[in-house]
C-alpha atoms as a PDB file:
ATOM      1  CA  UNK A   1       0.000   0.000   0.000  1.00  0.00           C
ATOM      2  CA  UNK A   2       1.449   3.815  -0.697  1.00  0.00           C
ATOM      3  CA  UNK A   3       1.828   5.548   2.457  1.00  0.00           C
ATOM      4  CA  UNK A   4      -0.915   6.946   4.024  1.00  0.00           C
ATOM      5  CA  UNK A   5      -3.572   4.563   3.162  1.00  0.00           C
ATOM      6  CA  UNK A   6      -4.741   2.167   4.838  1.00  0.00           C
ATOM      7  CA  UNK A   7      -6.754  -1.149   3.542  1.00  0.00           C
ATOM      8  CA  UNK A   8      -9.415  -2.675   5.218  1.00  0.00           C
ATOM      9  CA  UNK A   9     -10.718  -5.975   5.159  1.00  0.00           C
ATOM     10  CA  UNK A  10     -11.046  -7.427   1.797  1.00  0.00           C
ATOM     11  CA  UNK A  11     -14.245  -8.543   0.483  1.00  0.00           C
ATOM     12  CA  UNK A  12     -14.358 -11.840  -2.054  1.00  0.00           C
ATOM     13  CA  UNK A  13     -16.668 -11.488  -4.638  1.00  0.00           C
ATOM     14  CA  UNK A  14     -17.018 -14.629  -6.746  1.00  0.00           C
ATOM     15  CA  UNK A  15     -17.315 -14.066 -11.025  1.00  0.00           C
ATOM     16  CA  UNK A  16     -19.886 -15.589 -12.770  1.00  0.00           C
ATOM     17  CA  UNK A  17     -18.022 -16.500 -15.479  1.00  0.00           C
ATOM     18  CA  UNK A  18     -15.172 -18.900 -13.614  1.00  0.00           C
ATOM     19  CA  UNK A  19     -15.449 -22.360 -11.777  1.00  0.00           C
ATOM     20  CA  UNK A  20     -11.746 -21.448 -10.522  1.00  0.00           C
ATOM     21  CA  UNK A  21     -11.702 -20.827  -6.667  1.00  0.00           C
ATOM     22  CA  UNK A  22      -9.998 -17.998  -7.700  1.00  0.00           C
ATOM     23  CA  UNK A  23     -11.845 -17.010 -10.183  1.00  0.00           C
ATOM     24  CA  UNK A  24     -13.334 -13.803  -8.942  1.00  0.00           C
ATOM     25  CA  UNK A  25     -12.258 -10.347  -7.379  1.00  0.00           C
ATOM     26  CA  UNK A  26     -11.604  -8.814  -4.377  1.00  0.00           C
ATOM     27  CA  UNK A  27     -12.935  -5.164  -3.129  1.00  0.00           C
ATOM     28  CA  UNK A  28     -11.240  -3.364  -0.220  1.00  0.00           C
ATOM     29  CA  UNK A  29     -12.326  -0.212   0.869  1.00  0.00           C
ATOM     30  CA  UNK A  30      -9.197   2.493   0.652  1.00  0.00           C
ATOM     31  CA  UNK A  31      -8.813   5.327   3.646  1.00  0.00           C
ATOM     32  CA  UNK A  32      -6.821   8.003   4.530  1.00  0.00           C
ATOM     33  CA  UNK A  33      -6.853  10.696   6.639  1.00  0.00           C
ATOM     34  CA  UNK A  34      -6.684  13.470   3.714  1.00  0.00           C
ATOM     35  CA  UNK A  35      -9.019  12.005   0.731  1.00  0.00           C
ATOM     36  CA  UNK A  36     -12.506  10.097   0.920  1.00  0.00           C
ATOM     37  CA  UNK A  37     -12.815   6.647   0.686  1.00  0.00           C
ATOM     38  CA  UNK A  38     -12.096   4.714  -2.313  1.00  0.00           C
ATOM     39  CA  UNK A  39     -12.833   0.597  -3.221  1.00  0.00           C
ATOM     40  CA  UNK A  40     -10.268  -0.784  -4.723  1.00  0.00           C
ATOM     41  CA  UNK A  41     -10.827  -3.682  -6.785  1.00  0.00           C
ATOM     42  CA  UNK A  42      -8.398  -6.791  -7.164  1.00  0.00           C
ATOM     43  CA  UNK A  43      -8.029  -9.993  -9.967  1.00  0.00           C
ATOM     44  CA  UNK A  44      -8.384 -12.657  -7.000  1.00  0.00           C
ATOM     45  CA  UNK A  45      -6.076 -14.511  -9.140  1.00  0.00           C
ATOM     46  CA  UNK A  46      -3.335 -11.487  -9.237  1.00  0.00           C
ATOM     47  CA  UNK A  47      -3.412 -10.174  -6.307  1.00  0.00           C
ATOM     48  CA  UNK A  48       0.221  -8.592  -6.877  1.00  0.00           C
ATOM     49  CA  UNK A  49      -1.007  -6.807 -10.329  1.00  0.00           C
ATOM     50  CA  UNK A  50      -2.554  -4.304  -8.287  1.00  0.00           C
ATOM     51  CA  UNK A  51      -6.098  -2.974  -8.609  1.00  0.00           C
ATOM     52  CA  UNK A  52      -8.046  -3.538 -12.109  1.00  0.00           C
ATOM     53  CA  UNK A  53     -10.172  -0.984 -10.955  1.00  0.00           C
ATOM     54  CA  UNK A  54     -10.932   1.625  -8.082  1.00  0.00           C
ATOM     55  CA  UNK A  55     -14.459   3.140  -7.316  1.00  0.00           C
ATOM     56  CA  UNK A  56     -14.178   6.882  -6.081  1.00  0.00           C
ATOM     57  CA  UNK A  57     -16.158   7.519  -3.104  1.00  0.00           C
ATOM     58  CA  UNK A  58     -18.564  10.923  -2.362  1.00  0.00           C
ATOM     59  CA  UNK A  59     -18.128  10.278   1.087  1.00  0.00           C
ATOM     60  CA  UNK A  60     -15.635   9.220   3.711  1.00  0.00           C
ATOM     61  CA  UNK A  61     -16.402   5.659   5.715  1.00  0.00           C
ATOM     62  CA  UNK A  62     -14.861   4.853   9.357  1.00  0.00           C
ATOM     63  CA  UNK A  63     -11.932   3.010   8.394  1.00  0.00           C
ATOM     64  CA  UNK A  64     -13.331   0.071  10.291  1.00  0.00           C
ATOM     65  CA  UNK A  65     -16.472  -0.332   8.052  1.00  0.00           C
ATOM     66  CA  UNK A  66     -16.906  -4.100   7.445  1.00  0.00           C
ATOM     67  CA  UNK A  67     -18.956  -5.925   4.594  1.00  0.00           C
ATOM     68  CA  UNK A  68     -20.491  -8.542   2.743  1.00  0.00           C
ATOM     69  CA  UNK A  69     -21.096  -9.001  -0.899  1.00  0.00           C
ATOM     70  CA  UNK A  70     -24.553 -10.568  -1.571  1.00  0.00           C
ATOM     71  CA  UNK A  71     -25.559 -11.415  -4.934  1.00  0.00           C
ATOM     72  CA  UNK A  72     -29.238 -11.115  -6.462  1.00  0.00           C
ATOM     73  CA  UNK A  73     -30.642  -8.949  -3.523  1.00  0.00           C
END
C-alpha cells in the first residue's frame, strides 16, 4: 500500500463466469486521513497486479467499516 492509506478488510466477490476458486475479485475499501474513501478492486487470481479498478467515493467511511457481498438482492 502507498503511504498513508490504509486497507481494510477485503471482500471476495465470486465471477460468474469462472469455476476457478480464484476465479473472482476482491474489493477493499481504501482510507486516509486526507481524501474520501475509495474501493479498490483486485483480480483474486493477481493479487500482486494491483487494482483492475478503483471506485471513487462521495463520502468518507470509518476506516473500520466491514462488509459482505450478496448477490441477487
Amino acid at each position: 500500500m502507498p503511504k498513508g492509506l490504509y486497507c481494510n478488510e477485503p471482500v471476495y466477490v465470486k465471477s460468474i463466469k469462472s469455476e476457478a476458486e480464484d476465479g473472482g475479485y476482491l474489493l477493499s475499501y481504501i482510507s486516509s486521513e486526507h481524501t474520501k474513501g475509495e474501493v479498490w478492486i483486485f483480480s483474486a487470481s493477481e493479487i500482486e497486479k494491483g487494482p483492475i479498478g478503483k471506485i471513487f467515493l462521495p463520502e468518507r467511511l470509518p476506516p473500520v467499516f466491514h462488509g459482505t457481498w450478496v448477490n441477487n438482492f
